[in-house]
PDB file of N, CA and C in Angstrom:
ATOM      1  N   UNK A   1      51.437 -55.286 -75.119  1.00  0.00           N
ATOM      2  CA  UNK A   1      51.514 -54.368 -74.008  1.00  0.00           C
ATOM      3  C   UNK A   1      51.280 -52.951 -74.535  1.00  0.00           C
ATOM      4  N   UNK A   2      50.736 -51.977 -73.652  1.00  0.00           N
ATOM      5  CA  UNK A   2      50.295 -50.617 -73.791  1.00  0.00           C
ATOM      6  C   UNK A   2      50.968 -50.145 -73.217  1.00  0.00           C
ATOM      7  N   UNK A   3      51.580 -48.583 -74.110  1.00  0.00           N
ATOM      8  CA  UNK A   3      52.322 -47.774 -73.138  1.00  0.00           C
ATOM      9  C   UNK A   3      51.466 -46.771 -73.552  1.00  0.00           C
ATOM     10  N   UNK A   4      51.120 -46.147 -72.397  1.00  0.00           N
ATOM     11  CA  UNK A   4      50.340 -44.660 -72.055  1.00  0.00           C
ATOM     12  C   UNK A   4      51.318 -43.768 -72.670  1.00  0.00           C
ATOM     13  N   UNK A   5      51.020 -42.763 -72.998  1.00  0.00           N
ATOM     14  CA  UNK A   5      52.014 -41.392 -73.403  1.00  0.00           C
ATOM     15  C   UNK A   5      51.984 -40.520 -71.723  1.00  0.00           C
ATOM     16  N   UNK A   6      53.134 -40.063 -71.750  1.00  0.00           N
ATOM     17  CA  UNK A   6      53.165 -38.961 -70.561  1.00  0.00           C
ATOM     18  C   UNK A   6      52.222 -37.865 -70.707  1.00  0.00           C
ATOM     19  N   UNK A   7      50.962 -37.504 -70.270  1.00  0.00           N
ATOM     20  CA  UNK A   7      50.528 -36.037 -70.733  1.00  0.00           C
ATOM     21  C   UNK A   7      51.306 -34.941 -71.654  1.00  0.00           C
ATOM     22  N   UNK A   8      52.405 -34.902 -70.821  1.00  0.00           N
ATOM     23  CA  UNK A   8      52.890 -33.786 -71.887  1.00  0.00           C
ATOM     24  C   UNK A   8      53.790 -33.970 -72.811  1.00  0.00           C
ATOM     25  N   UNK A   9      53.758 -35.263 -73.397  1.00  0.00           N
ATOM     26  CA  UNK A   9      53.928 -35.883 -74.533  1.00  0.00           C
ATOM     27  C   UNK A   9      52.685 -35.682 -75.771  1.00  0.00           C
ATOM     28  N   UNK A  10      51.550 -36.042 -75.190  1.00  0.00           N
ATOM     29  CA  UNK A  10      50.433 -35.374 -76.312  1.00  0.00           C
ATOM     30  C   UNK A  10      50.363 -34.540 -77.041  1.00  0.00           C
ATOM     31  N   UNK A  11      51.229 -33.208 -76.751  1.00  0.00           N
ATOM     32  CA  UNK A  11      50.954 -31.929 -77.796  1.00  0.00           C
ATOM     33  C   UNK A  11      51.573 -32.238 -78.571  1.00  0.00           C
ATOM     34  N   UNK A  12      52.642 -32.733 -78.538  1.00  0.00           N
ATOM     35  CA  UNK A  12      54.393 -32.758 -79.245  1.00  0.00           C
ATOM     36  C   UNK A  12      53.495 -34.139 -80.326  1.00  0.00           C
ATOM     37  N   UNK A  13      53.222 -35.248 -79.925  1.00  0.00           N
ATOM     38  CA  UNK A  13      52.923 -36.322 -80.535  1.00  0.00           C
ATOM     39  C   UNK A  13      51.623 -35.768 -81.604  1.00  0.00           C
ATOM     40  N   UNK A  14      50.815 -35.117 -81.661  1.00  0.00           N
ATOM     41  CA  UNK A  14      49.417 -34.489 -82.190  1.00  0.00           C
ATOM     42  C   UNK A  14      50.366 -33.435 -83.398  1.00  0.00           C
ATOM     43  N   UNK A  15      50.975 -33.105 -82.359  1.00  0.00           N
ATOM     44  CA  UNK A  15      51.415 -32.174 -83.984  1.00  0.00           C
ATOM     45  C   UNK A  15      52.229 -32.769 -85.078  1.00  0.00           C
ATOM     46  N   UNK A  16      53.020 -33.999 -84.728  1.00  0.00           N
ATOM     47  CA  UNK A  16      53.715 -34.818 -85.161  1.00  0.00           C
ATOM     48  C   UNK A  16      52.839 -35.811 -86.323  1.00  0.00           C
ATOM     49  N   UNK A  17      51.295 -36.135 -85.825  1.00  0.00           N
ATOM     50  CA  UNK A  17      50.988 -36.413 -86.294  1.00  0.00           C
ATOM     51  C   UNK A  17      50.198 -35.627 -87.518  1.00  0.00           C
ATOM     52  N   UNK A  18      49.815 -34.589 -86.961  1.00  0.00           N
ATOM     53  CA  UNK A  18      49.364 -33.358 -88.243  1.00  0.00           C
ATOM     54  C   UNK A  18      50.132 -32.698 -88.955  1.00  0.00           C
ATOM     55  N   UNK A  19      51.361 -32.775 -88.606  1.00  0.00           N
ATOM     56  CA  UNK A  19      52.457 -32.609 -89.621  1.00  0.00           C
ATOM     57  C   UNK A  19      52.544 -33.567 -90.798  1.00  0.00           C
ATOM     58  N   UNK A  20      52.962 -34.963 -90.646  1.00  0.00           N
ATOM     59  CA  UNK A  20      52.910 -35.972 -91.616  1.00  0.00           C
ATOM     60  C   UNK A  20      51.805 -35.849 -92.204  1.00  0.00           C
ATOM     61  N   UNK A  21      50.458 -35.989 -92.091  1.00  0.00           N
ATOM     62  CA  UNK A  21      48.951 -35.640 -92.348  1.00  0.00           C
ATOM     63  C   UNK A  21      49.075 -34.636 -93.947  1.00  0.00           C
ATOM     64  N   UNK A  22      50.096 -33.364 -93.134  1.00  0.00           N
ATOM     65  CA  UNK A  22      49.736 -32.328 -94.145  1.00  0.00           C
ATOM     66  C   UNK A  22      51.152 -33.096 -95.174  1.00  0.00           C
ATOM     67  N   UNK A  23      52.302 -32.958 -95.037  1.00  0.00           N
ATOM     68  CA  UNK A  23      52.810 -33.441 -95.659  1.00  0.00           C
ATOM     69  C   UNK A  23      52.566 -34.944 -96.873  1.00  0.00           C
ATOM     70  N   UNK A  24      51.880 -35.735 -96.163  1.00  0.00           N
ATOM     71  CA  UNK A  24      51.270 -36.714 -97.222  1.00  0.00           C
ATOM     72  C   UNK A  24      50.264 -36.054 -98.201  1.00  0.00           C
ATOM     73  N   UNK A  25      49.301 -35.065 -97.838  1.00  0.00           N
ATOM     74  CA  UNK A  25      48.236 -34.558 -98.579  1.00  0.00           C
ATOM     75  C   UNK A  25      48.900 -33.638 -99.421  1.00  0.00           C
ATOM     76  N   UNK A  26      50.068 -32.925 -99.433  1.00  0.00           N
ATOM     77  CA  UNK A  26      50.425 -32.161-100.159  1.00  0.00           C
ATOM     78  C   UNK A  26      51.405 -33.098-101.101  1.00  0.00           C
ATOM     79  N   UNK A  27      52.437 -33.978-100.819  1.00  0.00           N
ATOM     80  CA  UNK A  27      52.906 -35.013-101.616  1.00  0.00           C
ATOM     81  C   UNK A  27      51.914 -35.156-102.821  1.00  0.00           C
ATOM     82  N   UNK A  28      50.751 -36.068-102.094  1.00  0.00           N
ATOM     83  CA  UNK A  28      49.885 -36.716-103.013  1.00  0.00           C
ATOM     84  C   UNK A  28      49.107 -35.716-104.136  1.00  0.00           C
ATOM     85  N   UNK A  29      48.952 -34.194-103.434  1.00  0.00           N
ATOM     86  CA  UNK A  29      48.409 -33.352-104.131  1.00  0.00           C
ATOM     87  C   UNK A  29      49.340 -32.812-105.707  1.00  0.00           C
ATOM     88  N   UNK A  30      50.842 -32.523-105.241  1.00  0.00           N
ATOM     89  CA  UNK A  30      51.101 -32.858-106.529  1.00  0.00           C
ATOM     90  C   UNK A  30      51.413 -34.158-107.150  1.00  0.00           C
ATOM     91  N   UNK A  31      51.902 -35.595-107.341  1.00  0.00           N
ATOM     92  CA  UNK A  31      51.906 -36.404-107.909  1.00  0.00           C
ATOM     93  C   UNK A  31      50.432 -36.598-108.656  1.00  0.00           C
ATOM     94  N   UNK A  32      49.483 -36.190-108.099  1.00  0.00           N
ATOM     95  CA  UNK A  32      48.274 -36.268-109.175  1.00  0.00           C
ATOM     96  C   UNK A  32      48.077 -34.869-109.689  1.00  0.00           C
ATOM     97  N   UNK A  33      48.334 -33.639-109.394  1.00  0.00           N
ATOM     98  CA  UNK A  33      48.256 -32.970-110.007  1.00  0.00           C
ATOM     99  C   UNK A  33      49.662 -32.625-111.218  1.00  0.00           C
ATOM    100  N   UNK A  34      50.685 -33.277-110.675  1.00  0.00           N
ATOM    101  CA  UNK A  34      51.403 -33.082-112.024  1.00  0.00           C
ATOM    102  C   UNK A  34      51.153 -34.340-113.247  1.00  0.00           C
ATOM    103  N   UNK A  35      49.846 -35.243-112.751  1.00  0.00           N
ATOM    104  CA  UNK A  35      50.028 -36.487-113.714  1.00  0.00           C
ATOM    105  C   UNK A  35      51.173 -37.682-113.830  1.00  0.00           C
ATOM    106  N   UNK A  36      51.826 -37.782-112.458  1.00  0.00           N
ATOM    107  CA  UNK A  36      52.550 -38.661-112.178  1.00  0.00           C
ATOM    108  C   UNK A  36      51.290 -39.827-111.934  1.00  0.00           C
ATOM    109  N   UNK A  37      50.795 -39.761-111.258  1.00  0.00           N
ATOM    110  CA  UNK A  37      49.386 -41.511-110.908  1.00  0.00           C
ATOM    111  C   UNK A  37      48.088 -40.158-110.860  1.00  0.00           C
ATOM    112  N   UNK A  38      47.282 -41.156-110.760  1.00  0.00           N
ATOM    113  CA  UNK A  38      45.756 -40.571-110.573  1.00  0.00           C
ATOM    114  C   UNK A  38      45.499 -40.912-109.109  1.00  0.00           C
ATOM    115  N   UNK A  39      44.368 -40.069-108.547  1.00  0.00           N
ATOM    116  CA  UNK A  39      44.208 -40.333-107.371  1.00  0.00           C
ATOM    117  C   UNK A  39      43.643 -41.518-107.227  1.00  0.00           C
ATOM    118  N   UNK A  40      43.081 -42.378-108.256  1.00  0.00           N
ATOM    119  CA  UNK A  40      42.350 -43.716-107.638  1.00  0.00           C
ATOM    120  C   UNK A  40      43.753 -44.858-107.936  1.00  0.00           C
ATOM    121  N   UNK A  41      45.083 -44.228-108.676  1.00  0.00           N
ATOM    122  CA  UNK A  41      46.111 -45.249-108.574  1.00  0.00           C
ATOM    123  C   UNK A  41      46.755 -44.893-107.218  1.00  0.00           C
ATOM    124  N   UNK A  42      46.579 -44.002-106.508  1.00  0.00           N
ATOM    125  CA  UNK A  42      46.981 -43.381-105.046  1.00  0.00           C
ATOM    126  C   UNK A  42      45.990 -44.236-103.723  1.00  0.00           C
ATOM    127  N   UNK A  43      44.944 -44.396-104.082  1.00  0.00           N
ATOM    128  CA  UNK A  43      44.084 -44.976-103.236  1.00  0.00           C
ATOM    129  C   UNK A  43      43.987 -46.337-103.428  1.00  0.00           C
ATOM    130  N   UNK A  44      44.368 -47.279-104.099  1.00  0.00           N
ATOM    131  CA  UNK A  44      44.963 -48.710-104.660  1.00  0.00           C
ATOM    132  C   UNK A  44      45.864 -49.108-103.974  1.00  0.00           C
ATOM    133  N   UNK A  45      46.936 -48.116-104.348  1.00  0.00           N
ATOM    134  CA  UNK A  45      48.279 -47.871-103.510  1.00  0.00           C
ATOM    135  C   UNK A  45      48.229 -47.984-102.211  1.00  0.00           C
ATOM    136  N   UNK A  46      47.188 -47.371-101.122  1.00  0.00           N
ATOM    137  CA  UNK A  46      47.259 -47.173-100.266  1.00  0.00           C
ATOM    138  C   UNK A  46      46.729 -48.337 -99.480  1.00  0.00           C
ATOM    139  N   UNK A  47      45.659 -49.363-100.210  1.00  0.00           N
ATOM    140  CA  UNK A  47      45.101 -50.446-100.092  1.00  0.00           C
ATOM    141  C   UNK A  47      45.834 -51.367 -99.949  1.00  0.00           C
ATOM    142  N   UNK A  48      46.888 -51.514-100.774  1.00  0.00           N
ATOM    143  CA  UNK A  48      47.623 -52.603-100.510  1.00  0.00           C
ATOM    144  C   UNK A  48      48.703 -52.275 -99.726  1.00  0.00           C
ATOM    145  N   UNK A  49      49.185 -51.329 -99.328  1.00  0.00           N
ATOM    146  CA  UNK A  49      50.349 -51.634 -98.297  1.00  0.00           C
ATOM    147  C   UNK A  49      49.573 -51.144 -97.233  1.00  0.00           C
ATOM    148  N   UNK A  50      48.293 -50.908 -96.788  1.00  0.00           N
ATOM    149  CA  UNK A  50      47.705 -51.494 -95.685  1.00  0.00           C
ATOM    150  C   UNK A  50      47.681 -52.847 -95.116  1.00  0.00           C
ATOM    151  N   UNK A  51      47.295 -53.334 -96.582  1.00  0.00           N
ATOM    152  CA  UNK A  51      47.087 -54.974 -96.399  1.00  0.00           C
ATOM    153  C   UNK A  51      48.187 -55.822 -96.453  1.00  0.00           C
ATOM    154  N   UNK A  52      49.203 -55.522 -96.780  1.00  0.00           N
ATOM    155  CA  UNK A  52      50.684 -55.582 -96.213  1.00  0.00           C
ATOM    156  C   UNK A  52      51.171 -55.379 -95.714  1.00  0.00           C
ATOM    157  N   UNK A  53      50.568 -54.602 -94.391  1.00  0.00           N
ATOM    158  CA  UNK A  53      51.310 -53.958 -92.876  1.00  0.00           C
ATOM    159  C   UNK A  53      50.490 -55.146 -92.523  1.00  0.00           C
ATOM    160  N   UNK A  54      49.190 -55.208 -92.673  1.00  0.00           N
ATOM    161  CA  UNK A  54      48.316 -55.790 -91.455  1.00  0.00           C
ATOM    162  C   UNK A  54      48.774 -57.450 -91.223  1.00  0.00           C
ATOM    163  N   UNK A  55      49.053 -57.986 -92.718  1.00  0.00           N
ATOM    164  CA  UNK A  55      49.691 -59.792 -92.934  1.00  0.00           C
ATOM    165  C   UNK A  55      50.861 -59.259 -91.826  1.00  0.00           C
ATOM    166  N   UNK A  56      51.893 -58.361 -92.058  1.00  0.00           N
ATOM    167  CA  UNK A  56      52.962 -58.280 -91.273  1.00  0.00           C
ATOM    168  C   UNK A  56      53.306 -58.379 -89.785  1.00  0.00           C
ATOM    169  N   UNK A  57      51.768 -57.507 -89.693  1.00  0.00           N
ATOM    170  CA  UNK A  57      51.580 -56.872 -87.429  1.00  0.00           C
ATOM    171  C   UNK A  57      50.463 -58.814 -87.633  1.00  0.00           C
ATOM    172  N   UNK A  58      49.884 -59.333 -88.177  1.00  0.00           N
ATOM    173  CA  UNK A  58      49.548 -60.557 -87.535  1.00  0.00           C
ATOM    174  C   UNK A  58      50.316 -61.657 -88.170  1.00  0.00           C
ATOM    175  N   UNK A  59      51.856 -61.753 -88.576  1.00  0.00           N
ATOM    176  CA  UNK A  59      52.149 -62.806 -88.814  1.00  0.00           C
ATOM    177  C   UNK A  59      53.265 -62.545 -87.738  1.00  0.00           C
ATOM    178  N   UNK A  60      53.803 -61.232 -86.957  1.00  0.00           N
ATOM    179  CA  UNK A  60      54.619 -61.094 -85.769  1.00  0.00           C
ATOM    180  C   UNK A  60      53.904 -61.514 -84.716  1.00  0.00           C
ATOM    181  N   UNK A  61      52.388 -60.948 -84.683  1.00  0.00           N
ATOM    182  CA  UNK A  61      51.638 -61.239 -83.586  1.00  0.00           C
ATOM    183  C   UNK A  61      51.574 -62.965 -83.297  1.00  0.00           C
ATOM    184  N   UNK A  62      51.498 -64.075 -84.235  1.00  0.00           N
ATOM    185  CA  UNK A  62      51.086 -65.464 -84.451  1.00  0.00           C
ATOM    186  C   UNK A  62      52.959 -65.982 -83.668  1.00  0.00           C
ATOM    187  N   UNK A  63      54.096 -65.051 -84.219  1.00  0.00           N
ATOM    188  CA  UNK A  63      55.013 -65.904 -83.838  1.00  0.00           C
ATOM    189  C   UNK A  63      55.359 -65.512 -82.011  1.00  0.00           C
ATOM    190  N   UNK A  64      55.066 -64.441 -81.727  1.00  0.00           N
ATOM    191  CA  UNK A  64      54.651 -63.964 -80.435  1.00  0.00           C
ATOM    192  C   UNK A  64      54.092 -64.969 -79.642  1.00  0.00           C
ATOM    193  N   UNK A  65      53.078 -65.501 -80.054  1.00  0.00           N
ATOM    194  CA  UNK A  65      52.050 -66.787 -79.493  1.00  0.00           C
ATOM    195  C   UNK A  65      52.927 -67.849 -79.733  1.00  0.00           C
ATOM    196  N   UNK A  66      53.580 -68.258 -80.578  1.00  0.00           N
ATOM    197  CA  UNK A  66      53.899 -69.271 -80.815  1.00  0.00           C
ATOM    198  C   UNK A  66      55.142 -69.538 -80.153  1.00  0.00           C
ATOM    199  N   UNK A  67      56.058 -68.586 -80.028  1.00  0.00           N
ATOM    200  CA  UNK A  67      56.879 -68.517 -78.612  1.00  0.00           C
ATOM    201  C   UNK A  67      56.886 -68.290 -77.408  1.00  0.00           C
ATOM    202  N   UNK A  68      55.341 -67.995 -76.963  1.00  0.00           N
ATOM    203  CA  UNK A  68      55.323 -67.955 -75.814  1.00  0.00           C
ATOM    204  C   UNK A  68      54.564 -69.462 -75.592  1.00  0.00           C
ATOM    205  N   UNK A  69      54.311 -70.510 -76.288  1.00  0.00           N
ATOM    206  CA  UNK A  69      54.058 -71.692 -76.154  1.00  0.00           C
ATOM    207  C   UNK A  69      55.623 -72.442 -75.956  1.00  0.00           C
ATOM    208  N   UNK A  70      56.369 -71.635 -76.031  1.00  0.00           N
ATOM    209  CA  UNK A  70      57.383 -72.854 -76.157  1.00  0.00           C
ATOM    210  C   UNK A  70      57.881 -73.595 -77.137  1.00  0.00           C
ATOM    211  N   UNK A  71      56.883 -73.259 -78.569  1.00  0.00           N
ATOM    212  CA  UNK A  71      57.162 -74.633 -79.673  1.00  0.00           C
ATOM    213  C   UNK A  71      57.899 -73.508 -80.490  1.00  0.00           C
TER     214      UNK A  71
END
């Protein structure tokens, strides 16, 4: 199911999201600039707990189906 945002929920939600945005880019900016990881151990990083959200949102999505069968 989809929930629409209220219009004037959008500004508040946009900045919310360009907040975290800058905050991750500045995180990441020093951990590679102080030589904590490199940016391609940052972009690895970021690969796999993508690909570990996504097993997650379709192994909820499969039991979703699978209870709405009944079994």
């Amino acid at each position: 199911m989809v929930t629409l945002l209220d219009p004037r929920q959008v500004g508040p939600f946009e900045k919310l999201i360009l907040s975290h945005a800058v905050q991750r880019e500045a995180l990441t900016g020093l951990l590679v600039d102080k030589k904590i990881l490199t940016e391609e151990e940052f972009l690895e990083m970021v690969k796999t707990v993508n690909l570990e959200m996504k097993k997650k949102r379709e192994s909820k999505i499969l039991r979703l189906v699978y209870n709405a069968d009944g079994r």
